[in-house]
C-alpha atoms as a PDB file:
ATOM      1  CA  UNK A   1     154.449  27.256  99.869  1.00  0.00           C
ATOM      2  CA  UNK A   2     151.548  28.463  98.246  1.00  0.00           C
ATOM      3  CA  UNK A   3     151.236  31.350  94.989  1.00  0.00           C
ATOM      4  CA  UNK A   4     151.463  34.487  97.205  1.00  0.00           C
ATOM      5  CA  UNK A   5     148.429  36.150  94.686  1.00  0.00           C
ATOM      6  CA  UNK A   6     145.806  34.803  92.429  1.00  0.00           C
ATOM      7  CA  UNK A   7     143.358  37.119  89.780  1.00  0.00           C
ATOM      8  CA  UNK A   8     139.853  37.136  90.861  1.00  0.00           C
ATOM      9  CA  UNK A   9     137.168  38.233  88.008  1.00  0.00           C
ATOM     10  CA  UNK A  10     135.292  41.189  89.060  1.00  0.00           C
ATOM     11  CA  UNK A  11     132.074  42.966  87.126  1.00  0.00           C
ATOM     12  CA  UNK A  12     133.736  46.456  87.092  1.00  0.00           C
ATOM     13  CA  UNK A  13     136.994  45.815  85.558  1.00  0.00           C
ATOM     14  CA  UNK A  14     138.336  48.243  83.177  1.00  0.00           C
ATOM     15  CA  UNK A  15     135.685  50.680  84.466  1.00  0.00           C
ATOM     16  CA  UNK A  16     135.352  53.489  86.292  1.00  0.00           C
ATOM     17  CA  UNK A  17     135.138  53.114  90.074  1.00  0.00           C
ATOM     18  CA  UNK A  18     135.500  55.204  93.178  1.00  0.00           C
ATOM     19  CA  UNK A  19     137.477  54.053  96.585  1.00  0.00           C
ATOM     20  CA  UNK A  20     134.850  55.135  99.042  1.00  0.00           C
ATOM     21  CA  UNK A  21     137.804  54.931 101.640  1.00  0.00           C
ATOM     22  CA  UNK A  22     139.405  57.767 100.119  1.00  0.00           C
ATOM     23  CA  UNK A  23     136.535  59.242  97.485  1.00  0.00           C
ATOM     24  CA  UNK A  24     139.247  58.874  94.456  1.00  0.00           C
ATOM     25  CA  UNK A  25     138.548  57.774  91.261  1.00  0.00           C
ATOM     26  CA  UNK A  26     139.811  55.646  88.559  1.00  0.00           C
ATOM     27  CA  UNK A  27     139.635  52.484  86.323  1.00  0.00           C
ATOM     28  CA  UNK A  28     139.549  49.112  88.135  1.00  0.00           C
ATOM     29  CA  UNK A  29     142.238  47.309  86.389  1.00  0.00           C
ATOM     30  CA  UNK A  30     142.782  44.214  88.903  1.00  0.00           C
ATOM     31  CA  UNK A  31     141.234  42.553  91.873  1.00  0.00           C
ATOM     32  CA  UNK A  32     143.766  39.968  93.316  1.00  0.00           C
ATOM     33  CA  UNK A  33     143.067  37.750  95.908  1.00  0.00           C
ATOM     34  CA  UNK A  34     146.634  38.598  98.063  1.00  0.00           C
ATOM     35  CA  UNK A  35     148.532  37.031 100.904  1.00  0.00           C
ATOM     36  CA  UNK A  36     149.320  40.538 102.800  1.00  0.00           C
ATOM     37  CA  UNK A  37     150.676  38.398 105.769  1.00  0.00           C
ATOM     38  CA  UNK A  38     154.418  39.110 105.906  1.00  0.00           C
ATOM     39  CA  UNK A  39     155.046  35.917 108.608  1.00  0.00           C
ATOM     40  CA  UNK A  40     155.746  33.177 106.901  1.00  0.00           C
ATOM     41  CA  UNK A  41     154.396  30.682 109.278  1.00  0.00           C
ATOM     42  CA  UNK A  42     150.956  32.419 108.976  1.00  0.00           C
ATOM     43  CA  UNK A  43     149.026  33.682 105.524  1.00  0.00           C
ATOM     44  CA  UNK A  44     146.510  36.004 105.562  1.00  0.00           C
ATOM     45  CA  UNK A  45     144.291  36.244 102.748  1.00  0.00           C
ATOM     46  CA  UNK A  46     142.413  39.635 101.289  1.00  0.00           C
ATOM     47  CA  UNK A  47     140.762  40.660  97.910  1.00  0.00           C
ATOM     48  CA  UNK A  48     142.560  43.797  96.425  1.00  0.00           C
ATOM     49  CA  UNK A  49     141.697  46.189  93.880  1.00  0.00           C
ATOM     50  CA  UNK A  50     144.089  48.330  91.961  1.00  0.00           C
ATOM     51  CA  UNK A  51     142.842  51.265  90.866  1.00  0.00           C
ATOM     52  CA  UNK A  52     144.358  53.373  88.649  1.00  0.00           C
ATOM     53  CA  UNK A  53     143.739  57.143  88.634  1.00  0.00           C
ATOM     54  CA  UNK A  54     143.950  60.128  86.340  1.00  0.00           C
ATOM     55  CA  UNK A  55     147.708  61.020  86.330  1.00  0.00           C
ATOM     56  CA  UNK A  56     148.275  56.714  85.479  1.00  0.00           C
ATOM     57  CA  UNK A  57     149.175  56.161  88.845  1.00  0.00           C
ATOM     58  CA  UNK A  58     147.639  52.426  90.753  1.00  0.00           C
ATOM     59  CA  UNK A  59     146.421  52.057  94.018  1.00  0.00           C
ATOM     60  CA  UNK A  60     144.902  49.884  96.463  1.00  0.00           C
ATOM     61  CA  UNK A  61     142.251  49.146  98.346  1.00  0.00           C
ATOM     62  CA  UNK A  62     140.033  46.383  99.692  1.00  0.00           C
ATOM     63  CA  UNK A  63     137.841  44.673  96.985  1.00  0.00           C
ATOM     64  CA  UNK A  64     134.927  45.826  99.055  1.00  0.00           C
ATOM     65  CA  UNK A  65     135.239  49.740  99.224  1.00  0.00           C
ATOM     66  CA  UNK A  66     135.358  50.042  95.184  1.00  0.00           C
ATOM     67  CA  UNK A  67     131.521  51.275  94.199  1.00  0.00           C
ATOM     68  CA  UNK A  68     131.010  51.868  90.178  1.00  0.00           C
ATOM     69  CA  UNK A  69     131.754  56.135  89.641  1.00  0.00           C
ATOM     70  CA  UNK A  70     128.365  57.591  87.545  1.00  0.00           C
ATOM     71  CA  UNK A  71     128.791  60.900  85.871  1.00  0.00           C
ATOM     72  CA  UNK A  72     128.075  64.108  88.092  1.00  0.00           C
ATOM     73  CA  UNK A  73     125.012  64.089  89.451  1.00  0.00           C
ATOM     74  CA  UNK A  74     122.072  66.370  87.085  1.00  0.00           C
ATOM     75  CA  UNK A  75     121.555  69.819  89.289  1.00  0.00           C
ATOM     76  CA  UNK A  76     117.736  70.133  90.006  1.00  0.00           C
ATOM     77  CA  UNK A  77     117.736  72.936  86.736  1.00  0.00           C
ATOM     78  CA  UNK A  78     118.482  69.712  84.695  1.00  0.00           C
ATOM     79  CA  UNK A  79     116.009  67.237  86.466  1.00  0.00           C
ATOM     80  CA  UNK A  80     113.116  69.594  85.859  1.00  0.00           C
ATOM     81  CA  UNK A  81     113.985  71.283  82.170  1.00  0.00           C
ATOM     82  CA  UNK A  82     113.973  67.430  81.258  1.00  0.00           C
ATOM     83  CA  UNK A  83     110.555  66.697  82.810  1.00  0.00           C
ATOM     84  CA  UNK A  84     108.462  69.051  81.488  1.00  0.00           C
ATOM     85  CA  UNK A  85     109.649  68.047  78.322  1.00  0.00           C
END
């Protein structure tokens, strides 16, 4: 039988993502390439990413929904105080 997980490098580790799934934030501490299948005469293959949020708590989701978090967007106040500068 084959390892059940492997780590898989990813450019946003230890920063800070969103899940666009669910719209939470946190730090991307792992992606791991996982065999979700529970029948063992079948594997099934996905890339995870465990998130961990505010209160220190990890979650998943797939590899594909995590999108780097920027800082709040500038209100349209900021945008133009800093252009006619």
């Amino acid at each position: 039988m084959s390892e059940q997980y492997e780590y898989v490098p990813h450019r946003l580790l230890r920063r800070r993502v969103r899940d666009i799934a669910s719209g939470v934030e946190g730090v991307l501490m792992a992606v791991i390439n996982e065999n979700v299948s529970d029948a063992a005469d079948y594997e099934h293959w996905m890339e995870l990413a465990y998130i961990r949020n505010a209160s220190g708590r990890e979650f998943t989701t797939a590899v594909t929904n995590v999108q780097p978090a920027y800082d709040q967007p500038q209100t349209a106040h900021r945008r133009r105080d800093q252009g006619s500068t």
